[in-house]
C-alpha atoms as a PDB file:
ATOM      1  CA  UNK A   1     -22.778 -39.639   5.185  1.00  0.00           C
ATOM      2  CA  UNK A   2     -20.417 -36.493   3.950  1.00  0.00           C
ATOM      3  CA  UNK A   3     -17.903 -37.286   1.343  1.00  0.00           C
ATOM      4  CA  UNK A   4     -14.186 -35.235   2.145  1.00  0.00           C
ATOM      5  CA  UNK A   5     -15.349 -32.677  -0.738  1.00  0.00           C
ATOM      6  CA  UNK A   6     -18.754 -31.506   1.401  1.00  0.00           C
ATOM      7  CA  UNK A   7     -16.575 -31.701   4.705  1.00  0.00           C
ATOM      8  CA  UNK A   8     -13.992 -29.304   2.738  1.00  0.00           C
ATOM      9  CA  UNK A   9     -16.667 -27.044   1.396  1.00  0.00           C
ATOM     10  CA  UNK A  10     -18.377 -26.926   4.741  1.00  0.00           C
ATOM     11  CA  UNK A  11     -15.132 -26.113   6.162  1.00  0.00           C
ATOM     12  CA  UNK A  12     -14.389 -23.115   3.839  1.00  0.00           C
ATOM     13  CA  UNK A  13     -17.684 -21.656   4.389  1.00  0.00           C
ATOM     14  CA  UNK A  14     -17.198 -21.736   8.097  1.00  0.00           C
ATOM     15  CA  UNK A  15     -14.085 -19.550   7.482  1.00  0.00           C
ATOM     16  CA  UNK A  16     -15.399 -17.057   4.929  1.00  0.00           C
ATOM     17  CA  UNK A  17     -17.984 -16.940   7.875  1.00  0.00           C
ATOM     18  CA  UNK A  18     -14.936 -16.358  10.548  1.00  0.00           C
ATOM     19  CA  UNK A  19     -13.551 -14.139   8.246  1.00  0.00           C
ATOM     20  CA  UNK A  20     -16.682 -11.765   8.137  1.00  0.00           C
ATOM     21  CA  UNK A  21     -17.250 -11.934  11.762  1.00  0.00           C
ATOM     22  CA  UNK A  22     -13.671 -10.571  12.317  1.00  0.00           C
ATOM     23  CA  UNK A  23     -13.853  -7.484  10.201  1.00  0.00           C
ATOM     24  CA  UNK A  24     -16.988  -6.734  11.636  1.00  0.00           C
ATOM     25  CA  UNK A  25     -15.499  -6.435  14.992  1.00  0.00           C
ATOM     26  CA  UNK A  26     -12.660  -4.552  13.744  1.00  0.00           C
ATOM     27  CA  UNK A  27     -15.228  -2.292  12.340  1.00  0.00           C
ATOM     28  CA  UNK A  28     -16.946  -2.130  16.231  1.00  0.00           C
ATOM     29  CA  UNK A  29     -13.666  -1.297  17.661  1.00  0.00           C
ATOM     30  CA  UNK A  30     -13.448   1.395  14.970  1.00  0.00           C
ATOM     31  CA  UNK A  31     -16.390   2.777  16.026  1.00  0.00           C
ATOM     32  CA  UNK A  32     -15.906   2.769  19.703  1.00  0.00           C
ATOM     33  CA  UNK A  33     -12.581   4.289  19.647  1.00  0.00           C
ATOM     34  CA  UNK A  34     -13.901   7.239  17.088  1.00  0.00           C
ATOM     35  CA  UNK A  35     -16.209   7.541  19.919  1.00  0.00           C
ATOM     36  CA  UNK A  36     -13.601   7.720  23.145  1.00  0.00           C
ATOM     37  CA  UNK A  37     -11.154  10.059  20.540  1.00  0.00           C
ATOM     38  CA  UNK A  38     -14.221  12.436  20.006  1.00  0.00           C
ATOM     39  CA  UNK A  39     -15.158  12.558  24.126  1.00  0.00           C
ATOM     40  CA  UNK A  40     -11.979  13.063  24.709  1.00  0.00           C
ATOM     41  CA  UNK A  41     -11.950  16.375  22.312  1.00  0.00           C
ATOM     42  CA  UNK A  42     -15.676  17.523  24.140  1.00  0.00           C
ATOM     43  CA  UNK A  43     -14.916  16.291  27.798  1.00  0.00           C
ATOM     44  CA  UNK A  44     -11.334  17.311  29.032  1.00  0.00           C
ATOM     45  CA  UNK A  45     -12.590  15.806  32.267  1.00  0.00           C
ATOM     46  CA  UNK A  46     -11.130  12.350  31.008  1.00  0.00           C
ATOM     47  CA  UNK A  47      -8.612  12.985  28.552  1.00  0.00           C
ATOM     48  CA  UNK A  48      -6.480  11.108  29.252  1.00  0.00           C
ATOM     49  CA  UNK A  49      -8.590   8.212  29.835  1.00  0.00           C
ATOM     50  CA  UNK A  50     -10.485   8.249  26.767  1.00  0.00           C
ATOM     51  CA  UNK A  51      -7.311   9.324  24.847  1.00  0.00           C
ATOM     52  CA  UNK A  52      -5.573   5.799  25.708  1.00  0.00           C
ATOM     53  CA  UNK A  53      -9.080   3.768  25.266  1.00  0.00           C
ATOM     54  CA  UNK A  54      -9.189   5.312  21.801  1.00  0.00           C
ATOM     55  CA  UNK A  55      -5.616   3.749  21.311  1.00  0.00           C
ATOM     56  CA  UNK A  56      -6.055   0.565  23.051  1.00  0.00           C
ATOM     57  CA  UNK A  57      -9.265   0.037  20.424  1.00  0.00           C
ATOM     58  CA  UNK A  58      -7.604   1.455  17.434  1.00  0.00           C
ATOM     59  CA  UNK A  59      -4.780  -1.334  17.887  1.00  0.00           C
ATOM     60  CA  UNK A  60      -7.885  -3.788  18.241  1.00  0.00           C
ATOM     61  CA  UNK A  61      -9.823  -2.298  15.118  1.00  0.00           C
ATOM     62  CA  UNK A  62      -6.271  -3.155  13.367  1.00  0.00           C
ATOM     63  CA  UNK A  63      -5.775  -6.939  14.990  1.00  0.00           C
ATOM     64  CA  UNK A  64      -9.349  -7.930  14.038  1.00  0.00           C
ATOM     65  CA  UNK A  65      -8.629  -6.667  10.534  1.00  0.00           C
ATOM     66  CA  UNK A  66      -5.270  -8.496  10.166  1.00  0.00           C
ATOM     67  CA  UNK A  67      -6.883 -11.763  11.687  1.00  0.00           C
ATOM     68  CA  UNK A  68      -9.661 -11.461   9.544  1.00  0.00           C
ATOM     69  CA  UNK A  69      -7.028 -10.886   6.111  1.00  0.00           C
ATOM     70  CA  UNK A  70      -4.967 -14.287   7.265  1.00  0.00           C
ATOM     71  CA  UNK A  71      -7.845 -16.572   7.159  1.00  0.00           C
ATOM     72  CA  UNK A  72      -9.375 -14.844   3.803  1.00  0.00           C
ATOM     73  CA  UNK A  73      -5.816 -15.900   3.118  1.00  0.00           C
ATOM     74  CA  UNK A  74      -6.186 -19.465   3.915  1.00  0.00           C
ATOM     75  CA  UNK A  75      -9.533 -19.443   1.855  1.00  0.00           C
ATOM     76  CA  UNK A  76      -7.737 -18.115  -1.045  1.00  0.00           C
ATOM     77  CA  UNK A  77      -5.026 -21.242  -0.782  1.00  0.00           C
ATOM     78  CA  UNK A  78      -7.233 -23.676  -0.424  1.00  0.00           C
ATOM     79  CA  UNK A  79     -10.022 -22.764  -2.033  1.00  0.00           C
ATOM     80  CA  UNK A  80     -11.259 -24.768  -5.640  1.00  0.00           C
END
């Protein structure tokens, strides 16, 4: 059986985990919108379109990254 202090640990692992995982997709949604913000500059075709993709993601890239600082937050509070 667990005691409270291996349920605890266990618990702030999980969210350094969390943590991780959400800066890593804010890094992805970097990426991606880097990548609609450059076709936009080689194919005018789709300006537009790629234009407001690369926004939509960079406002994701920067949610991801803000999730991913509250919970590193949380670890920092709680952790021993």
């Amino acid at each position: 059986m667990t005691t409270e202090e291996e349920k605890f640990a266990a618990l702030i692992e999980d969210l350094h985990q969390l943590a991780a995982y959400l800066h890593s997709r804010g890094d992805k949604t970097l990426k991606l919108s880097q990548q609609f913000a450059e076709n936009a500059r080689r194919d005018t075709s789709n300006k537009e379109y790629d234009l407001r993709q690369s926004t939509m993601l960079d406002y994701q890239h920067h949610t991801w990254h803000e999730i991913g600082n509250m919970v590193e937050k949380l670890i920092k509070q709680h952790e021993t």
